[in-house]
PDB file of N, CA and C in Angstrom:
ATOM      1  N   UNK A   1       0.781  15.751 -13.999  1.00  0.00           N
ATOM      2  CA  UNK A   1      -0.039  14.694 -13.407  1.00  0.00           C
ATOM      3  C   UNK A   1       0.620  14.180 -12.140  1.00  0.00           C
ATOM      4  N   UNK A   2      -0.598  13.505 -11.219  1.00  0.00           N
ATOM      5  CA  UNK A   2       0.151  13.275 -10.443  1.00  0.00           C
ATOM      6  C   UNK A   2       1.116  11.511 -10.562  1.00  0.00           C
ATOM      7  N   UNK A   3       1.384  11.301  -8.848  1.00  0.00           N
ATOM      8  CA  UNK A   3       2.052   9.950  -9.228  1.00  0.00           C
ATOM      9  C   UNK A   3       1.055   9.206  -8.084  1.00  0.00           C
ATOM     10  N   UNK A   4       1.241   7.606  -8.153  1.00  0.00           N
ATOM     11  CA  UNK A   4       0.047   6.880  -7.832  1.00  0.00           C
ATOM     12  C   UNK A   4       0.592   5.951  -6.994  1.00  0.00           C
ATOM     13  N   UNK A   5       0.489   5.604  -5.676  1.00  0.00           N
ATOM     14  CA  UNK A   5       1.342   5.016  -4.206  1.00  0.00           C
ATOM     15  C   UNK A   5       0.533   3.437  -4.865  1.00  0.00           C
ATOM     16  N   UNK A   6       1.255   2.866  -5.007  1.00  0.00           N
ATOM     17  CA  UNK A   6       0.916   1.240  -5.013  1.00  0.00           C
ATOM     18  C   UNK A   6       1.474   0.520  -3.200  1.00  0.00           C
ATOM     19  N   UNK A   7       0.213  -0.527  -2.888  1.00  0.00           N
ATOM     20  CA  UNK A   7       0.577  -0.517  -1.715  1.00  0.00           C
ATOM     21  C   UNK A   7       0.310  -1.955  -1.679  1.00  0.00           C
ATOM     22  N   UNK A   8       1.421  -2.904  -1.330  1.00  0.00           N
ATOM     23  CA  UNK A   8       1.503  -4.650  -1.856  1.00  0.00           C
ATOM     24  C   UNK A   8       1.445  -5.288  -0.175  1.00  0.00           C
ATOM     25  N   UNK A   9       0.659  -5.684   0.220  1.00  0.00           N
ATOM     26  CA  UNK A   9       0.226  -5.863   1.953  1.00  0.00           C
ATOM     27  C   UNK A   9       0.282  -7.548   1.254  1.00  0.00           C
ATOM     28  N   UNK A  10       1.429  -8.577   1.470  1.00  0.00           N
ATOM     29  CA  UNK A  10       1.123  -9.915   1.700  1.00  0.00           C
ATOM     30  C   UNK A  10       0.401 -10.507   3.023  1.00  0.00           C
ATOM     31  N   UNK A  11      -0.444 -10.870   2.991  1.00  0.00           N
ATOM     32  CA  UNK A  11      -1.063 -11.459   3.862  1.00  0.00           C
ATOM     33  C   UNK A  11      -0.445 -13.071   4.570  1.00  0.00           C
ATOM     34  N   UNK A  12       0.276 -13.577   3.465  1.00  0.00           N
ATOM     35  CA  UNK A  12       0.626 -15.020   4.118  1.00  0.00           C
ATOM     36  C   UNK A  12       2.200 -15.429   3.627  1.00  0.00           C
ATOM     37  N   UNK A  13       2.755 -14.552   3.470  1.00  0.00           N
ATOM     38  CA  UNK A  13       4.272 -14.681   2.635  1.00  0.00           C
ATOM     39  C   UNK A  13       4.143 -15.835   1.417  1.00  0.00           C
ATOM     40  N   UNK A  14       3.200 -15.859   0.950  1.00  0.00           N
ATOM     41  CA  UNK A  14       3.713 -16.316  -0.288  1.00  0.00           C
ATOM     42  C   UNK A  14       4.322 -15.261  -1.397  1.00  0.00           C
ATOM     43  N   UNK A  15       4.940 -15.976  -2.535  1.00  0.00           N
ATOM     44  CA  UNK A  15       5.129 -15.048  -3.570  1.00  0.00           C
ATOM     45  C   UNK A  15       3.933 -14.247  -4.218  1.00  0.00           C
ATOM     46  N   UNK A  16       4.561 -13.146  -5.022  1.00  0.00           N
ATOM     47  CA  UNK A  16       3.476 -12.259  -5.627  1.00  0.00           C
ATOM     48  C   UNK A  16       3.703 -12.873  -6.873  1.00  0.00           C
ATOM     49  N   UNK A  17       2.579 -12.782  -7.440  1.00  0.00           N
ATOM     50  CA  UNK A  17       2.163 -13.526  -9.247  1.00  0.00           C
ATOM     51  C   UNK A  17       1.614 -12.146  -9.401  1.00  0.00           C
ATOM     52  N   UNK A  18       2.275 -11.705 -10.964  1.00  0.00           N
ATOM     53  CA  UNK A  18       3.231 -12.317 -11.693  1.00  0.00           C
ATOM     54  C   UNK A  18       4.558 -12.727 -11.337  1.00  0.00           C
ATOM     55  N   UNK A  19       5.368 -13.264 -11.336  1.00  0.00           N
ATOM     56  CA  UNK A  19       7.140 -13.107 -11.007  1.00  0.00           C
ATOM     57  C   UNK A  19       7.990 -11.619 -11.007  1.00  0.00           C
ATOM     58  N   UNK A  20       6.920 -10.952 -12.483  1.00  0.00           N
ATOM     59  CA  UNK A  20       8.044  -9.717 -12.358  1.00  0.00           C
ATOM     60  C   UNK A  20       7.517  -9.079 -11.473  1.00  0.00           C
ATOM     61  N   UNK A  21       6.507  -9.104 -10.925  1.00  0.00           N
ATOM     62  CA  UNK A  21       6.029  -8.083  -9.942  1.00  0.00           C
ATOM     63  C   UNK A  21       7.093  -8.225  -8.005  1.00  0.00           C
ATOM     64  N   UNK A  22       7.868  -9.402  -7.801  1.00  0.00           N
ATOM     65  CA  UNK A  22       8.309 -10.000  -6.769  1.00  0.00           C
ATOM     66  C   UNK A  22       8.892  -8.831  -6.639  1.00  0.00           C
ATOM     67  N   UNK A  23       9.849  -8.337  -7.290  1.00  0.00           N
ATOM     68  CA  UNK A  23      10.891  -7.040  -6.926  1.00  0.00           C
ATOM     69  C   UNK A  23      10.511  -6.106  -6.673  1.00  0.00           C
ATOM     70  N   UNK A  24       8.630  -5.960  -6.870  1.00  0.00           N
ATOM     71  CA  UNK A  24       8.130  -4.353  -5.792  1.00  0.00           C
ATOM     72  C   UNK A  24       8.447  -4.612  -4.333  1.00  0.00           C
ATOM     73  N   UNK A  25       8.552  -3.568  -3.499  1.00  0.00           N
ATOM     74  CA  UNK A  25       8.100  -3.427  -2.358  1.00  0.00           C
ATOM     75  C   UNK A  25       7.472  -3.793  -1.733  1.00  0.00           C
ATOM     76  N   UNK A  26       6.796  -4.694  -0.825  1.00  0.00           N
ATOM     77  CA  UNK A  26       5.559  -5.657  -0.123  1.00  0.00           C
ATOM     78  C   UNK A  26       5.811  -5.456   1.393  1.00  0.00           C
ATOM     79  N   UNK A  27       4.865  -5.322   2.120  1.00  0.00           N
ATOM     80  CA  UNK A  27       4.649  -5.035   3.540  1.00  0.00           C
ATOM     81  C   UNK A  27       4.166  -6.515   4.452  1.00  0.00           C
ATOM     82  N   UNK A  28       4.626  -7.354   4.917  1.00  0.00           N
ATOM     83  CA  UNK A  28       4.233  -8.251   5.200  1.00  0.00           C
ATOM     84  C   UNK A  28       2.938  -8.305   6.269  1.00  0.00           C
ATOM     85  N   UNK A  29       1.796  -8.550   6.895  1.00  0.00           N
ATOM     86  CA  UNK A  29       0.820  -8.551   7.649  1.00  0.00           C
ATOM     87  C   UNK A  29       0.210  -9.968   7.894  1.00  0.00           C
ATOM     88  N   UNK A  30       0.749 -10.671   8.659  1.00  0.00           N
ATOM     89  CA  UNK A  30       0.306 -11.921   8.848  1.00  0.00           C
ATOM     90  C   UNK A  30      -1.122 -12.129  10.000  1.00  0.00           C
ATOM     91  N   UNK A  31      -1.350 -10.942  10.337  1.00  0.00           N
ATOM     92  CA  UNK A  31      -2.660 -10.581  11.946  1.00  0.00           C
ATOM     93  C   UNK A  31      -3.396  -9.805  11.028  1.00  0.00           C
ATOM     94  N   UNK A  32      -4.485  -9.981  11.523  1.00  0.00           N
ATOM     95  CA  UNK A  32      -5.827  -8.822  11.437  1.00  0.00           C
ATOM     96  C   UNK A  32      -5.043  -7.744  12.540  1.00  0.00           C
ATOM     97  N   UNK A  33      -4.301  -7.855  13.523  1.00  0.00           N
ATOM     98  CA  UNK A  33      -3.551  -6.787  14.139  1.00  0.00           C
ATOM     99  C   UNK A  33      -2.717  -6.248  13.414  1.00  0.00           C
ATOM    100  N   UNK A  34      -1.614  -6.564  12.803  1.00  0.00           N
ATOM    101  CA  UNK A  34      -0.563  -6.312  12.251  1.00  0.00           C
ATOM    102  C   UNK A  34      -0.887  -5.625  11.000  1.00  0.00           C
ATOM    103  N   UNK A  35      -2.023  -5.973  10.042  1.00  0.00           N
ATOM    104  CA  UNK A  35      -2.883  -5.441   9.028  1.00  0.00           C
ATOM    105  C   UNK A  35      -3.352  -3.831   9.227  1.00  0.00           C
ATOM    106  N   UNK A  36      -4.305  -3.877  10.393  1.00  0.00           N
ATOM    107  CA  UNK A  36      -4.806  -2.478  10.544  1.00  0.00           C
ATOM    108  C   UNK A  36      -3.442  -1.858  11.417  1.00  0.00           C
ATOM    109  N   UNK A  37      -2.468  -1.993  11.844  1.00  0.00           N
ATOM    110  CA  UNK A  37      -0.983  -1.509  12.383  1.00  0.00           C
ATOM    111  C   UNK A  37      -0.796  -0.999  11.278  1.00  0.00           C
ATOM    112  N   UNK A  38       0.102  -2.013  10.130  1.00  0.00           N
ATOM    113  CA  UNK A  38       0.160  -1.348   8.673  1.00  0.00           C
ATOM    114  C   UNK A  38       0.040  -0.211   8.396  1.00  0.00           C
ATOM    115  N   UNK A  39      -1.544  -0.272   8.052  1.00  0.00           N
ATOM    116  CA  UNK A  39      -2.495   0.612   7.182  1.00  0.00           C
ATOM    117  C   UNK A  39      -2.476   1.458   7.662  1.00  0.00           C
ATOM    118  N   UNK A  40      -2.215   1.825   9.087  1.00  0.00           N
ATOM    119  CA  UNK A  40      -2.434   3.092   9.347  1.00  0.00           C
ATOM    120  C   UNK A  40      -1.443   3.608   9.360  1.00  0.00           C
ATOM    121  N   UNK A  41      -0.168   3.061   9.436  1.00  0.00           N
ATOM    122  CA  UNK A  41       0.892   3.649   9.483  1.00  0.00           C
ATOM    123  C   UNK A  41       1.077   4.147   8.009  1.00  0.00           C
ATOM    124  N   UNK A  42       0.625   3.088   6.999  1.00  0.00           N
ATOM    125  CA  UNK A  42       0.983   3.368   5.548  1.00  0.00           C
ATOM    126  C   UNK A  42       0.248   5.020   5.603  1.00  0.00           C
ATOM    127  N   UNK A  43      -1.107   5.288   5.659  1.00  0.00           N
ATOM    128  CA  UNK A  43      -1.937   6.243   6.018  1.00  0.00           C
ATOM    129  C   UNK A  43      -1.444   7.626   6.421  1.00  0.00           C
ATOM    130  N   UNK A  44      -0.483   7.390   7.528  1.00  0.00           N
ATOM    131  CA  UNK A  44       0.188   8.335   8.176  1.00  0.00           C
ATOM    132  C   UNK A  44       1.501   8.969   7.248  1.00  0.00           C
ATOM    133  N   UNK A  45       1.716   7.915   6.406  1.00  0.00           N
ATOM    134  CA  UNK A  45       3.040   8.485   5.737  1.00  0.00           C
ATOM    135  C   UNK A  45       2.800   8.844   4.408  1.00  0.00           C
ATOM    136  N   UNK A  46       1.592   8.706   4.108  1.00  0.00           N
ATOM    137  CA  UNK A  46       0.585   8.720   2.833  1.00  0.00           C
ATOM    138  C   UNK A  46       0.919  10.449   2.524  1.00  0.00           C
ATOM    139  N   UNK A  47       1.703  11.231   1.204  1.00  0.00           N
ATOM    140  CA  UNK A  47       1.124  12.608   0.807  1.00  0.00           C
ATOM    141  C   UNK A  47      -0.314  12.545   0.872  1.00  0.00           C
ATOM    142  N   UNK A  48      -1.197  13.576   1.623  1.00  0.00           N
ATOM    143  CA  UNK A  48      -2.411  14.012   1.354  1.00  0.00           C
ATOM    144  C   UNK A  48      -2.630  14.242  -0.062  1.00  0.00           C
ATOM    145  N   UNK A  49      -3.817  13.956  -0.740  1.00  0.00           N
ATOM    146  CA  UNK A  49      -4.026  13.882  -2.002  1.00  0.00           C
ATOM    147  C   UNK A  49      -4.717  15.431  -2.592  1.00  0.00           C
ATOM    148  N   UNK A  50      -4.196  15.520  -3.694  1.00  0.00           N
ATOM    149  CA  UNK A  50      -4.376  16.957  -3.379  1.00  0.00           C
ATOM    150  C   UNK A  50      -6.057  17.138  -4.280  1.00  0.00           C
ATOM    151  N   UNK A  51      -6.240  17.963  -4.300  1.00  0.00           N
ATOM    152  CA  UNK A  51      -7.462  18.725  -4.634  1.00  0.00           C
ATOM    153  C   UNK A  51      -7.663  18.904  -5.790  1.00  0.00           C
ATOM    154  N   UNK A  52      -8.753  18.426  -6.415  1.00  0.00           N
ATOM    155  CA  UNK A  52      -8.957  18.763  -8.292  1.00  0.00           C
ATOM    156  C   UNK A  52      -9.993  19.781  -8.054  1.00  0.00           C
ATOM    157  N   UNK A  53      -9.349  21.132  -9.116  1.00  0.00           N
ATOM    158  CA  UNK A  53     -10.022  22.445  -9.092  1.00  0.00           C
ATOM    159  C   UNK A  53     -11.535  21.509  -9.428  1.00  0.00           C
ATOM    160  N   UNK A  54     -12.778  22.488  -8.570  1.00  0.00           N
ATOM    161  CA  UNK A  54     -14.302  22.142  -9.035  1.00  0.00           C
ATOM    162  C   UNK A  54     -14.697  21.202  -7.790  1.00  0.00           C
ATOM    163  N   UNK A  55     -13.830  20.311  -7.676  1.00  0.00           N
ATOM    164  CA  UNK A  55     -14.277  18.950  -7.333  1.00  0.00           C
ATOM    165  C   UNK A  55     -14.742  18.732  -5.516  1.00  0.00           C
ATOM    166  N   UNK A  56     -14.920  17.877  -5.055  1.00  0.00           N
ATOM    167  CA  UNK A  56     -14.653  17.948  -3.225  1.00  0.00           C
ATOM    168  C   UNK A  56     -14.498  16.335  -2.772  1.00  0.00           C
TER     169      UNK A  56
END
């Protein structure tokens, strides 16, 4: 199976709820600029997802 990219974009630096979740990884984006900057970069570094036999 595969594995599954979780992607934690704070929008206003507050903390993440739950508490245990604080110790993931988080991308800060405080702009509607800085947001779509992000994403595309996240995008760019993203493995292509691969292909389920049958499917498109």
């Amino acid at each position: 199976m595969g594995e599954i990219q979780l992607w934690i974009i704070n929008l206003d630096g507050s903390d993440i709820v739950p508490p245990e979740a604080r110790a993931l990884p988080q991308a800060l984006a405080r702009t509607p600029h800085a947001l779509v900057a992000l994403v595309r970069e996240l995008l760019e570094l993203a493995e292509p997802a691969r292909t389920v036999p049958g499917g498109e």
